[in-house]
Protein backbone atom coordinates (compact mmCIF):
# COMPACT_ATOMS: atom_id res chain seq x y z
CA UNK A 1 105.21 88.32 155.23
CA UNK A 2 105.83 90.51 158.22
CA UNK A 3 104.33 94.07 157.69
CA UNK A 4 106.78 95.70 159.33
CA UNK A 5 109.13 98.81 157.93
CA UNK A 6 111.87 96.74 156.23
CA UNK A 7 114.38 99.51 158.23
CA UNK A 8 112.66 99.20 161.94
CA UNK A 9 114.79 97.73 164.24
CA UNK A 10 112.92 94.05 164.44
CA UNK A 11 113.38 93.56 160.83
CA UNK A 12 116.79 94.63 160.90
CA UNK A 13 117.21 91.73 163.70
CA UNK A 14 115.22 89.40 161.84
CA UNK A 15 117.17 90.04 158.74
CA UNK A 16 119.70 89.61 160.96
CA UNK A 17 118.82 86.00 162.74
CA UNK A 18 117.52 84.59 159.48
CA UNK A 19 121.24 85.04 158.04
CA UNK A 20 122.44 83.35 160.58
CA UNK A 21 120.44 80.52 160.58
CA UNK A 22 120.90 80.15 157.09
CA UNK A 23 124.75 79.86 157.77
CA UNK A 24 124.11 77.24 160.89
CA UNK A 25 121.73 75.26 158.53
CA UNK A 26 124.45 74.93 156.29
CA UNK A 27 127.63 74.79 158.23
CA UNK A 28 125.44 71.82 161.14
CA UNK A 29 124.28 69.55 157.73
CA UNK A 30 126.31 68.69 154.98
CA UNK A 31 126.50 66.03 152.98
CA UNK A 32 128.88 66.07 150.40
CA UNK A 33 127.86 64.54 146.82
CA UNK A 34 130.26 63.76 144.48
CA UNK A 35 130.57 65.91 141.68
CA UNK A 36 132.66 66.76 138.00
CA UNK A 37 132.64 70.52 139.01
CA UNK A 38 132.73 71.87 141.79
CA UNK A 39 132.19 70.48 146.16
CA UNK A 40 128.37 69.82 146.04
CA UNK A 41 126.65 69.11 149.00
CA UNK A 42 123.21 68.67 150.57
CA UNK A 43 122.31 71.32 153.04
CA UNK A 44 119.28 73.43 153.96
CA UNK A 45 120.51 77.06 153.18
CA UNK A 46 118.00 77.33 150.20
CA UNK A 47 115.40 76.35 152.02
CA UNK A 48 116.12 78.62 154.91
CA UNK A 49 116.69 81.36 152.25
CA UNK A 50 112.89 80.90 150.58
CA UNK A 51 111.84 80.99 154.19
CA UNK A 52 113.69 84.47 154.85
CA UNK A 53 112.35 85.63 151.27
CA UNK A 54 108.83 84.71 152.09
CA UNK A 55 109.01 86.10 155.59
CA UNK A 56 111.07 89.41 155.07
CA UNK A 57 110.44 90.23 151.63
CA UNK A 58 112.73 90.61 148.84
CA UNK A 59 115.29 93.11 150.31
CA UNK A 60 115.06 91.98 154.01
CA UNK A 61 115.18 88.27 152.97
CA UNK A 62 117.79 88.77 150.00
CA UNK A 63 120.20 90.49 152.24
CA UNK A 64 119.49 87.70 154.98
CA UNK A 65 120.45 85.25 151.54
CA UNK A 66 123.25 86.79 150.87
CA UNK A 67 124.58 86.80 153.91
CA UNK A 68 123.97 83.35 155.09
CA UNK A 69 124.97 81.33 152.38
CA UNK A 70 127.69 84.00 150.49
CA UNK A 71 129.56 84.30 153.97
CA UNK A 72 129.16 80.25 154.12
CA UNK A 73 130.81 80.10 151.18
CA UNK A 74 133.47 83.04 151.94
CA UNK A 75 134.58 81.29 154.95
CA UNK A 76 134.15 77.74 154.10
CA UNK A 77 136.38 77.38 151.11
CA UNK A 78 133.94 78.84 148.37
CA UNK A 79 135.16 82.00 148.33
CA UNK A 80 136.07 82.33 144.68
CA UNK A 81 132.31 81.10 144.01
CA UNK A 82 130.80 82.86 146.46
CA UNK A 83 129.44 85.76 144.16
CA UNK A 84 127.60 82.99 142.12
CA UNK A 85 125.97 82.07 145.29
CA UNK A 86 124.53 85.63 146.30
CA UNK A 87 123.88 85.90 142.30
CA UNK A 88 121.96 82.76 142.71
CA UNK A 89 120.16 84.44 145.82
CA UNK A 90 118.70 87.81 143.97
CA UNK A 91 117.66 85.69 141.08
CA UNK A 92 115.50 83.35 143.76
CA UNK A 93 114.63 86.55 145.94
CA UNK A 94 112.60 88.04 142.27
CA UNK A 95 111.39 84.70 141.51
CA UNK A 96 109.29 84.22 144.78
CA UNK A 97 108.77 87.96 145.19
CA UNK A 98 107.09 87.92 141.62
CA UNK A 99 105.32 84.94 142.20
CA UNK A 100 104.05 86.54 145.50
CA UNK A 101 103.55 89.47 143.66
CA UNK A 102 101.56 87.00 140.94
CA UNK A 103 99.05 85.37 143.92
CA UNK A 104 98.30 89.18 145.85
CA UNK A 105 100.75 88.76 148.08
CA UNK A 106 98.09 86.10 149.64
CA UNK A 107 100.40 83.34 151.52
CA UNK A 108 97.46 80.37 151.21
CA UNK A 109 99.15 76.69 151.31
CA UNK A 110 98.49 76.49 148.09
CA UNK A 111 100.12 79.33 146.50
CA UNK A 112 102.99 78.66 149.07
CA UNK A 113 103.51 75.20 147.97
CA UNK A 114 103.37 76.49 144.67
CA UNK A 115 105.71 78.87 144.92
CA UNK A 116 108.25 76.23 146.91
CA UNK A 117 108.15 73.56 143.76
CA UNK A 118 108.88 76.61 141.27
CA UNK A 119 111.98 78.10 144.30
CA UNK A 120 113.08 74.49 143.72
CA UNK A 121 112.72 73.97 139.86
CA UNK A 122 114.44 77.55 139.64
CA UNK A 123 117.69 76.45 142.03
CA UNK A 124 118.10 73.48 139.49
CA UNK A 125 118.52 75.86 136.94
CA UNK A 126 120.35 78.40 138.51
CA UNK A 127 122.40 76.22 140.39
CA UNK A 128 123.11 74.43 136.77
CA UNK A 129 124.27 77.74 135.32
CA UNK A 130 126.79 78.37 138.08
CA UNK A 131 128.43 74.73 137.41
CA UNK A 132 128.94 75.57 134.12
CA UNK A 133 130.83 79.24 134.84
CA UNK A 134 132.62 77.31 137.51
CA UNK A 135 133.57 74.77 135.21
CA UNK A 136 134.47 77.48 132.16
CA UNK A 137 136.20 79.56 134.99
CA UNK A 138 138.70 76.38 135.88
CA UNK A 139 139.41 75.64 132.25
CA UNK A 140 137.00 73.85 130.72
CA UNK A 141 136.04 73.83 126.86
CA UNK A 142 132.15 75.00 126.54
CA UNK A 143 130.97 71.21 125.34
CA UNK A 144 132.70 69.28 128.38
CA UNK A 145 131.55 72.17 130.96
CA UNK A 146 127.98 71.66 129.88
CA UNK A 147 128.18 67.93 130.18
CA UNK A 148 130.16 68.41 133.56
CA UNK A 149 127.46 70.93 134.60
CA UNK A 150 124.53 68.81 133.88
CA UNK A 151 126.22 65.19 135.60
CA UNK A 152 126.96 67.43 138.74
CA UNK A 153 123.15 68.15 139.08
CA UNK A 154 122.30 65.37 142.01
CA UNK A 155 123.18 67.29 145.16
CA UNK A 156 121.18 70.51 143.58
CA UNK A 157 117.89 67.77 142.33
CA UNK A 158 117.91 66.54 146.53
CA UNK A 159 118.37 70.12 147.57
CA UNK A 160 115.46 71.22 145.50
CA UNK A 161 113.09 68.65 146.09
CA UNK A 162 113.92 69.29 150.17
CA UNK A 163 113.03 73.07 149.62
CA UNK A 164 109.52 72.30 147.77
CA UNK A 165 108.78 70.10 150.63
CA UNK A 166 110.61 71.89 153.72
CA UNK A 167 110.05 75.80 152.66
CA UNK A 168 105.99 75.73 153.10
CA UNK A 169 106.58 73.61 156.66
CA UNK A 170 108.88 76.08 157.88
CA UNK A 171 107.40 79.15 156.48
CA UNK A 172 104.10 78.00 158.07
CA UNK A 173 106.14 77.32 161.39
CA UNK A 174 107.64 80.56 161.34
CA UNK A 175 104.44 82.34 160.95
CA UNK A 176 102.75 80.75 163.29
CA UNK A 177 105.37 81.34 166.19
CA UNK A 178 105.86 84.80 165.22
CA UNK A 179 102.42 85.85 165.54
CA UNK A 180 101.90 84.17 168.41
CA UNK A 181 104.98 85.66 169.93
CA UNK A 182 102.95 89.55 168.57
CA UNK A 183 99.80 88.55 170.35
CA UNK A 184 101.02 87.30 173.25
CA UNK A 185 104.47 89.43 174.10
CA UNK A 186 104.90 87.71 177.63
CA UNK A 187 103.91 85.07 177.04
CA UNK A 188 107.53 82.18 177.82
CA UNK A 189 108.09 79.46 175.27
């Protein structure tokens, strides 16, 4: 995690380029999945969003989150979903800041990887709870929306098992470049 004050002007541009990222790693791969409720599709916004959270911290990274994949979903069609997403985005934000929280804020590979397979296990949930208000939202009885809910899980299960793999990789990455980048200001890439 950077150490930086979460209000000084590189965190408010990091904030800043991680929401956009999220978007483009959205909006550049999609794969749509067919699904009973909703437009599922395979993408790499929660991945790039447990990066942000690990990097930034929880309000720096949430707001980067919300951002990216909310205003995804705002102007991609979503819209009346979209609050789900950001909902889904806090809930993930205190789920790895806890579990940061849990390890001593120590970012080993270990607790990392950790920490990815539970961001992943948690989006399946989360993810399954937002089917099934979409689902009771267009109509749906409670019984069929929870069987809907549950047979529309196959985009989220890829999704998730791509951030438990991807988010240590990248997060790792990201480090790495950024401290380089703090050690050596000059230095052209």
């Amino acid at each position: 995690m950077i150490k930086d004050n979460k209000n000084s002007l590189r965190a408010i541009i990091l904030t800043g380029f991680f929401a956009a990222i999220i978007y483009i790693g959205i909006w550049v791969l999609r794969i749509p999945i067919p699904a009973l409720v909703g437009r599922p599709f395979i993408h790499f916004g929660n991945t790039l969003t447990a990066v942000a959270i690990l990097f930034l911290g929880l309000r720096n990274g949430m707001l980067a989150g919300i951002i990216g994949l909310g205003g995804f979903d705002i102007l991609n069609g979503y819209a009346a979903t979209s609050w789900l997403t950001m909902l889904e985005v806090v809930v993930v934000a205190f789920v790895i800041t806890g579990m940061l929280k849990a390890f001593n804020y120590q970012d080993t590979k270990k607790n990392i990887i950790i920490i990815a397979i539970v961001t992943g296990i948690t989006k399946i949930f989360t993810t399954y709870c937002v089917s099934l208000v979409e689902a009771l939202m267009a109509g749906s009885f409670l019984k069929a929306a929870l069987i809907a809910s549950f047979v529309s899980l196959p985009a989220t299960v890829v999704n998730s098992i791509s951030t438990a793999i991807l988010t240590p990789i990248l997060y790792f990455f990201v480090k790495k470049v950024y401290t380089s980048l703090r050690k050596n200001p000059n230095k052209s890439y």
